[in-house]
Protein backbone atom coordinates (compact mmCIF):
# COMPACT_ATOMS: atom_id res chain seq x y z
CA UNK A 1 141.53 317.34 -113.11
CA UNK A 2 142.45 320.48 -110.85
CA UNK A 3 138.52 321.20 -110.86
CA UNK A 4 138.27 317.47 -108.67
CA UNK A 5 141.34 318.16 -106.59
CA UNK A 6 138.89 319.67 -102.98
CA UNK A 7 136.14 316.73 -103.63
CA UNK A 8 138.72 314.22 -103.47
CA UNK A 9 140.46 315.61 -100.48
CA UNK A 10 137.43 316.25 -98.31
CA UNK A 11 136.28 312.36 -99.35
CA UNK A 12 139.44 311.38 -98.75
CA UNK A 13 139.48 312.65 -95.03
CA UNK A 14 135.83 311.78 -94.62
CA UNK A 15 135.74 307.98 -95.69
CA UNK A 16 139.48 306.62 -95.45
CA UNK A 17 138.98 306.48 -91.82
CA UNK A 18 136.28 303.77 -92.03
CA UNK A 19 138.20 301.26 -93.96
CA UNK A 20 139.08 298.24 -92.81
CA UNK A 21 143.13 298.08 -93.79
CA UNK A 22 143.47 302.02 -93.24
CA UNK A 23 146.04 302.11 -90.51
CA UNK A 24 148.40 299.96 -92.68
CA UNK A 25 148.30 302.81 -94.95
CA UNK A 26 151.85 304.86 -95.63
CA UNK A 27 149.92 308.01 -96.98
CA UNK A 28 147.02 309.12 -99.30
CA UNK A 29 148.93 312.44 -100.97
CA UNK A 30 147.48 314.76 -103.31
CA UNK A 31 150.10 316.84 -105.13
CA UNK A 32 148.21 319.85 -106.90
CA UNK A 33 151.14 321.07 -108.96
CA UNK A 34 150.87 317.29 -110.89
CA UNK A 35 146.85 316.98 -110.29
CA UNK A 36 147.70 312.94 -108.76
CA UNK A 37 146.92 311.25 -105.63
CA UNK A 38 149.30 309.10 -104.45
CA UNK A 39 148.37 305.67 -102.35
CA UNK A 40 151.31 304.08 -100.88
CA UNK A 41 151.61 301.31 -98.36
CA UNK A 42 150.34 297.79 -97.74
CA UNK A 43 149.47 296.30 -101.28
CA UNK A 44 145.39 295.29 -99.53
CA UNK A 45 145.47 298.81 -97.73
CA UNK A 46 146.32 300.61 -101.48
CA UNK A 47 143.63 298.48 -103.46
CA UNK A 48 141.23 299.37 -100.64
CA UNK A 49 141.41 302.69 -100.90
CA UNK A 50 141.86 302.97 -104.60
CA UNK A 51 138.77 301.23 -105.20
CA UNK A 52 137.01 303.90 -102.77
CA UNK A 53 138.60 306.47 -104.90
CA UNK A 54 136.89 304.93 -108.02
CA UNK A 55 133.73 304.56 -106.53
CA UNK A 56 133.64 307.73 -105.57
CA UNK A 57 134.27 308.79 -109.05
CA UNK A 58 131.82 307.22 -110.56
CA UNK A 59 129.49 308.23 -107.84
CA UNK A 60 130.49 312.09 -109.23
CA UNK A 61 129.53 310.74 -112.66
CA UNK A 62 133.16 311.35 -113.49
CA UNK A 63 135.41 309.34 -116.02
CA UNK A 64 137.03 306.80 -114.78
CA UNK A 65 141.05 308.14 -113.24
CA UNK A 66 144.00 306.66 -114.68
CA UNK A 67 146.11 304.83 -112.54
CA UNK A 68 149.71 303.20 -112.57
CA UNK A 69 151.11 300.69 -110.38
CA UNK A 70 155.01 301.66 -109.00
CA UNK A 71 156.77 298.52 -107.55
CA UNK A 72 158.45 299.36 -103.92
CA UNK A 73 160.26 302.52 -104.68
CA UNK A 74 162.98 301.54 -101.41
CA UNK A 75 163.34 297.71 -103.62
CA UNK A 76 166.97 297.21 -104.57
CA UNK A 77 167.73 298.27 -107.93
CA UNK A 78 168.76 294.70 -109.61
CA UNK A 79 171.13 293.88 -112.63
CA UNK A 80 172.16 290.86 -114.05
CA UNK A 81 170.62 287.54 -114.86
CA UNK A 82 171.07 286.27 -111.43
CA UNK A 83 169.08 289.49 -109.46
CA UNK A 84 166.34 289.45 -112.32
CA UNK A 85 165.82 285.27 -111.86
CA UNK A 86 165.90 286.48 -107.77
CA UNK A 87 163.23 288.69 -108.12
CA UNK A 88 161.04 286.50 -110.32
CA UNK A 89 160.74 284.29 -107.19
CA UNK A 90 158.02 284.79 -104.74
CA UNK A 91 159.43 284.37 -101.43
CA UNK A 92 162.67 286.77 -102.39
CA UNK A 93 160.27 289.88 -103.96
CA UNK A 94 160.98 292.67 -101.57
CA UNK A 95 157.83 294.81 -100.70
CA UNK A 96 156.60 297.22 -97.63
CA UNK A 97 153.96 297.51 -95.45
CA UNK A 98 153.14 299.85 -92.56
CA UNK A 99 152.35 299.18 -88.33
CA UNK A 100 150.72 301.76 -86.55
CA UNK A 101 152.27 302.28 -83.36
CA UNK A 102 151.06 303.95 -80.10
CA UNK A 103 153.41 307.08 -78.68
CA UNK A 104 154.97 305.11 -76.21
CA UNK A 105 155.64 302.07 -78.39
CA UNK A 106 157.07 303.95 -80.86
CA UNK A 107 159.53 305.59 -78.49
CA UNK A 108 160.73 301.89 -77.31
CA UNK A 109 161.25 300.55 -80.75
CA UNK A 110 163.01 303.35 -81.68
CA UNK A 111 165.37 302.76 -78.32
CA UNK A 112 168.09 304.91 -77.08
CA UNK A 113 169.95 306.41 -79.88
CA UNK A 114 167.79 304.34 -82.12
CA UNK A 115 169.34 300.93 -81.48
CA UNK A 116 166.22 298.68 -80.71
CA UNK A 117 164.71 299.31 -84.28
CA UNK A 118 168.84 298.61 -85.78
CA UNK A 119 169.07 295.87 -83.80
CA UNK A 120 165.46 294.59 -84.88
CA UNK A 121 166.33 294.97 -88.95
CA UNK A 122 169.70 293.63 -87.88
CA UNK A 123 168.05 290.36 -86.78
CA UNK A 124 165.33 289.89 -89.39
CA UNK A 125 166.91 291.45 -91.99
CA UNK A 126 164.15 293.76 -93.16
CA UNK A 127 164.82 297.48 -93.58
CA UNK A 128 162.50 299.22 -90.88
CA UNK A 129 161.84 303.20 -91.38
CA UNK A 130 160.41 304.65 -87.79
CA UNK A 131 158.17 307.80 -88.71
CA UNK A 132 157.89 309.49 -85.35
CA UNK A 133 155.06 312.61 -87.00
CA UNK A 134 152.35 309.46 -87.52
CA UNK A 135 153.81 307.05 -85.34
CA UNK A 136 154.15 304.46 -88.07
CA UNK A 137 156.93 301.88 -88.84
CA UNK A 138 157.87 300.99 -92.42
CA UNK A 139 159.04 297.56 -92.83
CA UNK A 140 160.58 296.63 -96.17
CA UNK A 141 161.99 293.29 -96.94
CA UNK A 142 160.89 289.91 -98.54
CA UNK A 143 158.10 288.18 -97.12
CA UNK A 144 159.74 286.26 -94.39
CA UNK A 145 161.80 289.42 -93.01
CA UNK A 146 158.98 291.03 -92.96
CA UNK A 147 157.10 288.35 -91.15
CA UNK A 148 160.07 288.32 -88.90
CA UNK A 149 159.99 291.78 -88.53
CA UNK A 150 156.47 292.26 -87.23
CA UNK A 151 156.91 289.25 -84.75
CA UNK A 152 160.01 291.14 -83.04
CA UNK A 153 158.55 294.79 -82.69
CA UNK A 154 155.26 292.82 -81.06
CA UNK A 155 157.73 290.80 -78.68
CA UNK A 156 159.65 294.29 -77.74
CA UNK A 157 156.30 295.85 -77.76
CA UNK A 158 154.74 293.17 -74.98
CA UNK A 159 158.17 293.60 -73.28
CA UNK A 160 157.72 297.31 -72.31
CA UNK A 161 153.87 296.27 -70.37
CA UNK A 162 154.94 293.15 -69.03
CA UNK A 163 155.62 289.10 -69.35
CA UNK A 164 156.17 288.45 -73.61
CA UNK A 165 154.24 285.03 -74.72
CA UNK A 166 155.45 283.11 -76.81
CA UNK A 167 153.58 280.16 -78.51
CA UNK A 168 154.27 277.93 -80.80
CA UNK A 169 152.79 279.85 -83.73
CA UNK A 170 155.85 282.06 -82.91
CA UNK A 171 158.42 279.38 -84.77
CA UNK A 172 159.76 280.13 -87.65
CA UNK A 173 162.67 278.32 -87.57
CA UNK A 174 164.31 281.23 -85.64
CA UNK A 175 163.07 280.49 -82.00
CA UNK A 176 164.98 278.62 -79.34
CA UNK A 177 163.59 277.99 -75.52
CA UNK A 178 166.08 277.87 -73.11
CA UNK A 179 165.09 276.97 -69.57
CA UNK A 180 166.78 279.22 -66.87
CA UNK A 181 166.45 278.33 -63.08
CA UNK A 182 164.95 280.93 -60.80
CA UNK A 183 168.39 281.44 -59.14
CA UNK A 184 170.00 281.71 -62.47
CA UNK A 185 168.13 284.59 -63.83
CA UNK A 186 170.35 287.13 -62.30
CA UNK A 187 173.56 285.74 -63.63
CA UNK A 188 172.03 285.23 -67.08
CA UNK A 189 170.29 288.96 -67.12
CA UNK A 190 173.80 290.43 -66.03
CA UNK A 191 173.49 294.50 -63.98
CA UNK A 192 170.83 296.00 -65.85
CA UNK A 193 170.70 293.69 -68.19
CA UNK A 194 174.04 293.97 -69.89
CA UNK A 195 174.66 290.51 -70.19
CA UNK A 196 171.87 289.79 -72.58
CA UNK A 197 172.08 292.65 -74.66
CA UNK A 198 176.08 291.91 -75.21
CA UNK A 199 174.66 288.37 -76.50
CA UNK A 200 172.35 289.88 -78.68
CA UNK A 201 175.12 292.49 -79.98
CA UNK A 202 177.48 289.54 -80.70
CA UNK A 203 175.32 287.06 -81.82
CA UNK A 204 172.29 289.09 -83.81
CA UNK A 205 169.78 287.98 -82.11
CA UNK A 206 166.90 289.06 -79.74
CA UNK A 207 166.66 287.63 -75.80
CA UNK A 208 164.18 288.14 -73.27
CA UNK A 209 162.60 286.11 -70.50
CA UNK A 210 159.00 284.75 -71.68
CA UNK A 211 156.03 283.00 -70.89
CA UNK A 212 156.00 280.20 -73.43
CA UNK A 213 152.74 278.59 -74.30
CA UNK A 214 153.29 275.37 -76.07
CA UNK A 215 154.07 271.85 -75.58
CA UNK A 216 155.63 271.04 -72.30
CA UNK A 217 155.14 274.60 -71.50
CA UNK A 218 155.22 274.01 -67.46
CA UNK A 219 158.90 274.87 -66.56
CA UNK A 220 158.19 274.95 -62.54
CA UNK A 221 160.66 276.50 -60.93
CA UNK A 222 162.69 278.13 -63.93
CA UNK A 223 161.69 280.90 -66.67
């Protein structure tokens, strides 16, 4: 009711803070013209803060809000028998969920005319939105682009501070270890290295030299 619109904001700004999935939020939105708040983001981060919301309410000895549940308003619209039995299938259900970023990081996933975050969705094959205001990166896909998607922006984010790990854990049937000799690194990295991101152009994929934690992890003298 426009009479709960101001209580709801100011607890809204007060207590979202504290919760635990908060900064996988997208955006707690209160549109007065409608008399709604809107939760969107990471499905844990939304029933968080919803239940909050109804808490609070009942705390107000209010009735209890109506709510509706929206699927993923970026999903692809479907049609046909094949894209509905696709979408009844767990793995293939396309959803979204939100990384908070620092200033800097965000500028180096973004890249240079934008192509580090194209080339990331290019290689996992999630659809990543970069919101530069809140520093936040959207990443829509299925489950495993999505997974896929978070473990390339943190490899390009431990690439901009120094060495990237990479452990085992990392494998998700997309990772391949090649070992380069000391006095091959040059020729593989190319001037500036050009070399590797002309591979990665060609090839959709992501290179960089890493620390690799694993089995047989000692390379001695190579990277």
């Amino acid at each position: 009711e426009r009479s709960q619109l101001d209580r709801v904001s100011a607890f809204g700004k007060q207590q979202f803070a504290k919760l635990q999935n908060f900064r996988h939020l997208c955006a707690a939105h209160i549109n007065k013209d409608q008399c709604n708040l809107m939760l969107s983001g990471a499905p844990d981060a939304v029933a968080e803060a919803h239940a909050c919301v109804e808490g609070f309410f009942r705390e107000q000895g209010w009735a209890e809000p109506r709510s509706e549940v929206y699927a993923l308003k970026h999903a692809a619209k479907s049609s046909g028998r094949q894209s509905e039995e696709r979408d009844m299938m767990p793995s293939n259900k396309r959803a979204a969920e939100i990384m908070q970023l620092s200033d800097d990081d965000s500028a180096f996933i973004l890249g240079r005319g934008g192509k580090t975050k194209q080339k990331i969705a290019k290689v996992s094959g999630a659809q990543l939105e970069l919101h530069e205001h809140n520093n936040t990166i959207e990443i829509i896909g299925s489950e495993i682009e999505r997974r896929r998607a978070r473990k390339y922006i943190e490899l390009v984010r431990a690439q901009r501070v120094g060495p990237v790990n990479v452990e085992v854990t990392h494998d998700d049937g997309d990772l391949t270890m090649l070992v380069v000799p000391h006095n091959c690194v040059g020729f593989v990295t190319g001037s500036q290295g050009n070399f590797l991101r002309t591979c990665e152009e060609e090839w959709a994929t992501l290179m960089f030299f890493c620390d690799y934690h694993g089995p047989s992890g000692d390379a001695g003298g190579a990277e």
